[in-house]
C-alpha atoms as a PDB file:
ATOM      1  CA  UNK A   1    -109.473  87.736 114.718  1.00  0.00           C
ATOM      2  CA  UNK A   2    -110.306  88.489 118.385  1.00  0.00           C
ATOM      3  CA  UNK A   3    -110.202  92.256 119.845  1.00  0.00           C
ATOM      4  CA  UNK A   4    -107.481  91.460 122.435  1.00  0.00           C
ATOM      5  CA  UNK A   5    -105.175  90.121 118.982  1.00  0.00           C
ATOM      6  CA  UNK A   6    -101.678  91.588 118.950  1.00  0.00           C
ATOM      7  CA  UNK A   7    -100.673  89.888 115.708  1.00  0.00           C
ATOM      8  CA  UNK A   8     -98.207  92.119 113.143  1.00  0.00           C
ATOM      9  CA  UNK A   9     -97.814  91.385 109.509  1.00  0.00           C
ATOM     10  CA  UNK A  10     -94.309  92.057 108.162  1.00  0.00           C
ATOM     11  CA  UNK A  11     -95.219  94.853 106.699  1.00  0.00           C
ATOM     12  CA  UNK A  12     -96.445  97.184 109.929  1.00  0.00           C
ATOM     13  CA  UNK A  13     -93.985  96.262 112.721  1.00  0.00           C
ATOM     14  CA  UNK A  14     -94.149  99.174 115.123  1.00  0.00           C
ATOM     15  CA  UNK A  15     -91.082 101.324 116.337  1.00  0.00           C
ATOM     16  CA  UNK A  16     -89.404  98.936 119.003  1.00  0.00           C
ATOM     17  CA  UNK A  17     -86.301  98.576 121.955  1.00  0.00           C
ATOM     18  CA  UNK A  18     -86.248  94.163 120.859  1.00  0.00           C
ATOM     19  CA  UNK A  19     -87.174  91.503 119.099  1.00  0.00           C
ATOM     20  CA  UNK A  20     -87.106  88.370 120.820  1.00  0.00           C
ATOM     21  CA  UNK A  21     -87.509  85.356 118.597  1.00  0.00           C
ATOM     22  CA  UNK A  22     -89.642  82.253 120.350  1.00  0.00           C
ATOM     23  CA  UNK A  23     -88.312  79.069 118.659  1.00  0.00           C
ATOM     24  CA  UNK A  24     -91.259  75.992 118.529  1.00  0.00           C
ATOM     25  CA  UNK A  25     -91.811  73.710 121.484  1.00  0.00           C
ATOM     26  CA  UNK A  26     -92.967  71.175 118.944  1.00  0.00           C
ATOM     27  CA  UNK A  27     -93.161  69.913 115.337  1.00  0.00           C
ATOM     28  CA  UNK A  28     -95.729  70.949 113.030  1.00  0.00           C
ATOM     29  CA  UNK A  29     -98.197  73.178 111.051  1.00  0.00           C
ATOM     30  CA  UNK A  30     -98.753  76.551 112.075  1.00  0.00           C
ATOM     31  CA  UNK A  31    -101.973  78.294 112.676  1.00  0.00           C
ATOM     32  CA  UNK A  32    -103.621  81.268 113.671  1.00  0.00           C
ATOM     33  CA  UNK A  33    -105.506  81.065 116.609  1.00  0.00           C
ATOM     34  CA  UNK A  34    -108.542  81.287 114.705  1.00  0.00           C
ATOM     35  CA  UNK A  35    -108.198  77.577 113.850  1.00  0.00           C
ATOM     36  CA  UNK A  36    -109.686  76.569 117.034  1.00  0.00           C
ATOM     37  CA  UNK A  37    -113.229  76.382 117.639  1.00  0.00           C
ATOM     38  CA  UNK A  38    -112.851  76.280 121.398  1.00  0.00           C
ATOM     39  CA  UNK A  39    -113.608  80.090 122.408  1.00  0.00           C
ATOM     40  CA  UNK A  40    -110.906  80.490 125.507  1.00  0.00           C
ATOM     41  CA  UNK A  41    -108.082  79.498 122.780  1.00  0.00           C
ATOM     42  CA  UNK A  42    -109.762  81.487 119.551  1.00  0.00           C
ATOM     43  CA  UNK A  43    -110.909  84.417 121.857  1.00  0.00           C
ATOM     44  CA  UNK A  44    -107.379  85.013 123.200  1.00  0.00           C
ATOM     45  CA  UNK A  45    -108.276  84.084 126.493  1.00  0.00           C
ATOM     46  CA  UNK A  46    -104.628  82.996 127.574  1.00  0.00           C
ATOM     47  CA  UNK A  47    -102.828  85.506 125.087  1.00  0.00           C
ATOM     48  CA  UNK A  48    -101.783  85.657 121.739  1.00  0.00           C
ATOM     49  CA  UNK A  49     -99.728  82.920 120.032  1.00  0.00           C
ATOM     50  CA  UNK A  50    -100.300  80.318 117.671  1.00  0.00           C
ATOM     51  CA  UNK A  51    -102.274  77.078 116.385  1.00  0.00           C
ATOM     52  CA  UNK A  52     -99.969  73.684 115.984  1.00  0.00           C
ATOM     53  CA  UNK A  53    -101.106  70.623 113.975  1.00  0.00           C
ATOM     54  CA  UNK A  54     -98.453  68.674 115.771  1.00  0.00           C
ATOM     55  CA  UNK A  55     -96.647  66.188 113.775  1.00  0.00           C
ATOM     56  CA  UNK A  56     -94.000  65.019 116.613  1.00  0.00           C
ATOM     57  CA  UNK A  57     -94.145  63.723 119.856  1.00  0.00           C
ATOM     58  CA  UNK A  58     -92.334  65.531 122.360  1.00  0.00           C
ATOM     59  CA  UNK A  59     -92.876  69.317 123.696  1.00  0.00           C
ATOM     60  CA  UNK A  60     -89.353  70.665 124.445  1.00  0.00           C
ATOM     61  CA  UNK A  61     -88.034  73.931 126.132  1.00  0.00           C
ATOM     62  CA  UNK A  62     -87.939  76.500 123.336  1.00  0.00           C
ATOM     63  CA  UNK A  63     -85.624  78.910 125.507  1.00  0.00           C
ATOM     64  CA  UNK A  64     -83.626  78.316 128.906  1.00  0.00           C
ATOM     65  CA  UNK A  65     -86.772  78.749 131.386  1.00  0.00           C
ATOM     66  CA  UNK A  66     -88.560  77.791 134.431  1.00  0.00           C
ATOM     67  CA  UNK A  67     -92.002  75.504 134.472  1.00  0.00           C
ATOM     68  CA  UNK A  68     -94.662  77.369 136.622  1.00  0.00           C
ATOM     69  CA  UNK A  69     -97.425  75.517 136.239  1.00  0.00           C
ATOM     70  CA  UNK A  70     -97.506  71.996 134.889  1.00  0.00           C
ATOM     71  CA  UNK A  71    -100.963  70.353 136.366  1.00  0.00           C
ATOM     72  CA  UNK A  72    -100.857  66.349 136.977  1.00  0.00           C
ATOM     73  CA  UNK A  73    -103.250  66.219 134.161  1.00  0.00           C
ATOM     74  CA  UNK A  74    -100.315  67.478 131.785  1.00  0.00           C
ATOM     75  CA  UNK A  75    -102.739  68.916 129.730  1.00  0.00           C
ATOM     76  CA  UNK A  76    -101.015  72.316 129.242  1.00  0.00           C
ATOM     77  CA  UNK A  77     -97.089  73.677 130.872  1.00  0.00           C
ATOM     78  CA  UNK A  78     -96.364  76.996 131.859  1.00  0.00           C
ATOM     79  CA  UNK A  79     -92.822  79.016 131.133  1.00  0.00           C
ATOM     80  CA  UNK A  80     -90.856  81.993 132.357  1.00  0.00           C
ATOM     81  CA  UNK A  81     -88.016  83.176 130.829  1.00  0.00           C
ATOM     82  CA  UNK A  82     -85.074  85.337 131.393  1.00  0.00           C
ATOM     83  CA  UNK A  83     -87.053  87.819 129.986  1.00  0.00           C
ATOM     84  CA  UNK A  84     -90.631  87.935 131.708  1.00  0.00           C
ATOM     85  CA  UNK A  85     -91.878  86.014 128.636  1.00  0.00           C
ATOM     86  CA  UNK A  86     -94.986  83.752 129.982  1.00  0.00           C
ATOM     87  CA  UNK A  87     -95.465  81.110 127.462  1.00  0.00           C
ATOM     88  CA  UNK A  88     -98.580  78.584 127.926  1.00  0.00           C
ATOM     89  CA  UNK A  89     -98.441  75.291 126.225  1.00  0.00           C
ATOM     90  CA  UNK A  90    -101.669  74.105 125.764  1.00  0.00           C
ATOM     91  CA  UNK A  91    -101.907  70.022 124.909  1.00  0.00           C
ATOM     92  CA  UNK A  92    -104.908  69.667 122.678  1.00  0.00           C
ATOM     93  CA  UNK A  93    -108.750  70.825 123.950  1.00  0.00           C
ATOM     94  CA  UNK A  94    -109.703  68.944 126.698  1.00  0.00           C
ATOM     95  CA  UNK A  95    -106.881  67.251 127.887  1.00  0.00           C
ATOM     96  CA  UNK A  96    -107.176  67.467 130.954  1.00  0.00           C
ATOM     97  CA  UNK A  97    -110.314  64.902 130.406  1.00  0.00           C
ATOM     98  CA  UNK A  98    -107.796  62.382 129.789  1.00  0.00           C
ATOM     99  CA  UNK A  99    -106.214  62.366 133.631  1.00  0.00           C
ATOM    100  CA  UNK A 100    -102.998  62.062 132.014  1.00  0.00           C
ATOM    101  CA  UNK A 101    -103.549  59.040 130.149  1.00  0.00           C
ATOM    102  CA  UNK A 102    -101.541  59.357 126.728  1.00  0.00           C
ATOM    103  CA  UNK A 103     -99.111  61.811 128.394  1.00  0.00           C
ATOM    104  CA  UNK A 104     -95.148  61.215 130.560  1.00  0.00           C
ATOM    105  CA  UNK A 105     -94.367  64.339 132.297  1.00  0.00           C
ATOM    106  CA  UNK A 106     -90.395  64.906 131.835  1.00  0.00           C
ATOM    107  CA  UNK A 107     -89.869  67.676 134.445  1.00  0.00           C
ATOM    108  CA  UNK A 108     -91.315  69.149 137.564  1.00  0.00           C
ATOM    109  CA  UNK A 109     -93.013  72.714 139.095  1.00  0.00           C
ATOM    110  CA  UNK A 110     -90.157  74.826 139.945  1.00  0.00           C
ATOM    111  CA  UNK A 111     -87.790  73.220 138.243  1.00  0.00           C
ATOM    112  CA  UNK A 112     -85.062  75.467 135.717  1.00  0.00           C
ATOM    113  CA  UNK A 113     -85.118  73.977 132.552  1.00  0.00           C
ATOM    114  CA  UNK A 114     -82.266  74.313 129.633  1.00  0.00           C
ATOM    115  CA  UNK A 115     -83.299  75.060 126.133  1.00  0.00           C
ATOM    116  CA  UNK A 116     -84.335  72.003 123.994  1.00  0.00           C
ATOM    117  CA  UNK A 117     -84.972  70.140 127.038  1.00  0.00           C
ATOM    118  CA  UNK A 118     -87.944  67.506 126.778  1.00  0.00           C
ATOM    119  CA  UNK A 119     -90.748  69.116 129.026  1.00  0.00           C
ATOM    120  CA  UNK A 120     -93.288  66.503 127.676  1.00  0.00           C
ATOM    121  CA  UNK A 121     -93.648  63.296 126.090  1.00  0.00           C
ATOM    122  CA  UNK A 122     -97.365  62.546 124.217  1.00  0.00           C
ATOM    123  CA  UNK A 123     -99.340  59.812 122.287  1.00  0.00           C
ATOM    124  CA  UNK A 124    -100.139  61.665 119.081  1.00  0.00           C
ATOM    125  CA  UNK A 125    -102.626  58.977 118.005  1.00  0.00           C
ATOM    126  CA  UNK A 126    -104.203  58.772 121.482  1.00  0.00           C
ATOM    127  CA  UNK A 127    -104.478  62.194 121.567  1.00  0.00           C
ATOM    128  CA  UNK A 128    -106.240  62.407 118.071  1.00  0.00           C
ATOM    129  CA  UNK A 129    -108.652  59.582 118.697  1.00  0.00           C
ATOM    130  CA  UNK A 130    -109.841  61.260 122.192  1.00  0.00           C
ATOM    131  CA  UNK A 131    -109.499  65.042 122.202  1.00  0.00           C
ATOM    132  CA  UNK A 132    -111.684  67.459 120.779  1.00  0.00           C
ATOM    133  CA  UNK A 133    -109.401  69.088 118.725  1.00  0.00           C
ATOM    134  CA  UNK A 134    -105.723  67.574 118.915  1.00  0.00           C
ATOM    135  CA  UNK A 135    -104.081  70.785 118.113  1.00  0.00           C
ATOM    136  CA  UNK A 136    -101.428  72.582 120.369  1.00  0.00           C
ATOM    137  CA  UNK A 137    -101.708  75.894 121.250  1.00  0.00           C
ATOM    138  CA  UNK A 138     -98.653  78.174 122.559  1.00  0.00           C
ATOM    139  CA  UNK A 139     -99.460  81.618 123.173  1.00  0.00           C
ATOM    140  CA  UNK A 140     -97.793  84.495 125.399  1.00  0.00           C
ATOM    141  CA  UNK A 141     -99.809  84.799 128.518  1.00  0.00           C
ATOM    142  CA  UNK A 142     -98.298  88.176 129.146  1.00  0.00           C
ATOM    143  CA  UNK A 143     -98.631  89.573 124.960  1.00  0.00           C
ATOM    144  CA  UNK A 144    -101.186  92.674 126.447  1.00  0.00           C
ATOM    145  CA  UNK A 145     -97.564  93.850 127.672  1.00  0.00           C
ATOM    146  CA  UNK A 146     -95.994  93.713 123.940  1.00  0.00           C
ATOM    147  CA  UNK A 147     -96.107  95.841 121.344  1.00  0.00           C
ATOM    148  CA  UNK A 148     -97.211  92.658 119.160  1.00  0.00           C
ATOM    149  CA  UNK A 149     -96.181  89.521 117.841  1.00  0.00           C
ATOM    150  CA  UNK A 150     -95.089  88.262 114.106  1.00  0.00           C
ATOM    151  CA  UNK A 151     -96.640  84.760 113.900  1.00  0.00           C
ATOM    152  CA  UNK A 152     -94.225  81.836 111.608  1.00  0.00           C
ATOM    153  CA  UNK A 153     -97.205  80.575 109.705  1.00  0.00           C
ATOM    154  CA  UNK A 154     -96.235  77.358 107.824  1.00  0.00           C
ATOM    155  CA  UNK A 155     -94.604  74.046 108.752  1.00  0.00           C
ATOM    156  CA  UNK A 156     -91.872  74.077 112.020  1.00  0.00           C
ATOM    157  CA  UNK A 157     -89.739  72.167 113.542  1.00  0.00           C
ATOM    158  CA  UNK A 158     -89.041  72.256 117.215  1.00  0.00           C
ATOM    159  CA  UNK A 159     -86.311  73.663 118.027  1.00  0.00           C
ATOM    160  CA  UNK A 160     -85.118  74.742 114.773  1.00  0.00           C
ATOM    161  CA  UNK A 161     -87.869  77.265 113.778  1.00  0.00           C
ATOM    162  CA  UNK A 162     -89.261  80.124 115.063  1.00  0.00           C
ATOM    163  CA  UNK A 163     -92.689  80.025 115.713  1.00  0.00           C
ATOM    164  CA  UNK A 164     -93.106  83.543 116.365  1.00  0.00           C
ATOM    165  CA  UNK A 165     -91.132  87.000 117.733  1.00  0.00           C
ATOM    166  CA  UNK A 166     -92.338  89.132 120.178  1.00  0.00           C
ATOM    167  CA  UNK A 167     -92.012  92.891 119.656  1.00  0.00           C
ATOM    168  CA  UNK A 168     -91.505  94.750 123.029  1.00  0.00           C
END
């Protein structure tokens, strides 16, 4: 585990004002971080969050939000919530390789998005035929501002799961 983790266990969950619970932008098995072997995702680089082995084919809205950042490439979305919450969605390593290819962008920079709205549409087989590692990441760009995070680690479904809650 990386020195700028801010993973809990159940068992240690600091004194705290809220728990906000961060239901999963996409189907799958969850993973620590760890899982990756690409350093800026392992290392924490863009927060703490969470490894996907993603069994669907859609990335949806996991709370009512606005995209900040969602690159032509589509290789990765940024969120804001009502909250401050920063969430990064990070489409498999090396996405952006593909130029879009294996990708249909649903929404728009700027744009205010509902929960469970479809942000992203994705080839799972092209994507795990051509990228070096086809897992999603989703971490919290902004987790050095919580107290930590309780990771979900074991099969989710978007939208119905939560992947992990943020202690502030």
């Amino acid at each position: 585990m990386s020195l700028l983790s801010c993973l809990l266990d159940g068992d240690n969950i600091p004194p705290h004002k809220k728990k906000i619970d961060v239901l999963s932008p996409v189907s799958g098995n969850v993973q620590p971080l760890d899982a990756f072997s690409n350093l800026t995702l392992s290392q924490r680089i863009f927060g703490e969050g969470a490894a996907i082995e993603v069994s669907g084919f859609q990335v949806v809205a996991p709370f009512d939000c606005v995209v900040t950042e969602f690159p032509m490439t589509a290789a990765h979305i940024r969120l804001r919530d009502k909250h401050g919450l920063r969430l990064h969605i990070q489409c498999g390593v090396n996405a952006h390789r593909l130029y879009g290819e294996g990708f249909k962008r649903k929404v728009k920079v700027a744009q205010k998005v509902r929960q469970g709205q479809v942000l992203l549409e994705f080839d799972g087989r092209k994507l795990r035929q051509s990228l070096d590692d086809p897992k999603f990441a989703v971490t919290l760009l902004n987790s050095d501002k919580v107290q930590g995070i309780l990771l979900n680690q074991r099969k989710v479904t978007a939208l119905e799961d939560v992947l992990f809650s943020v202690i502030v």
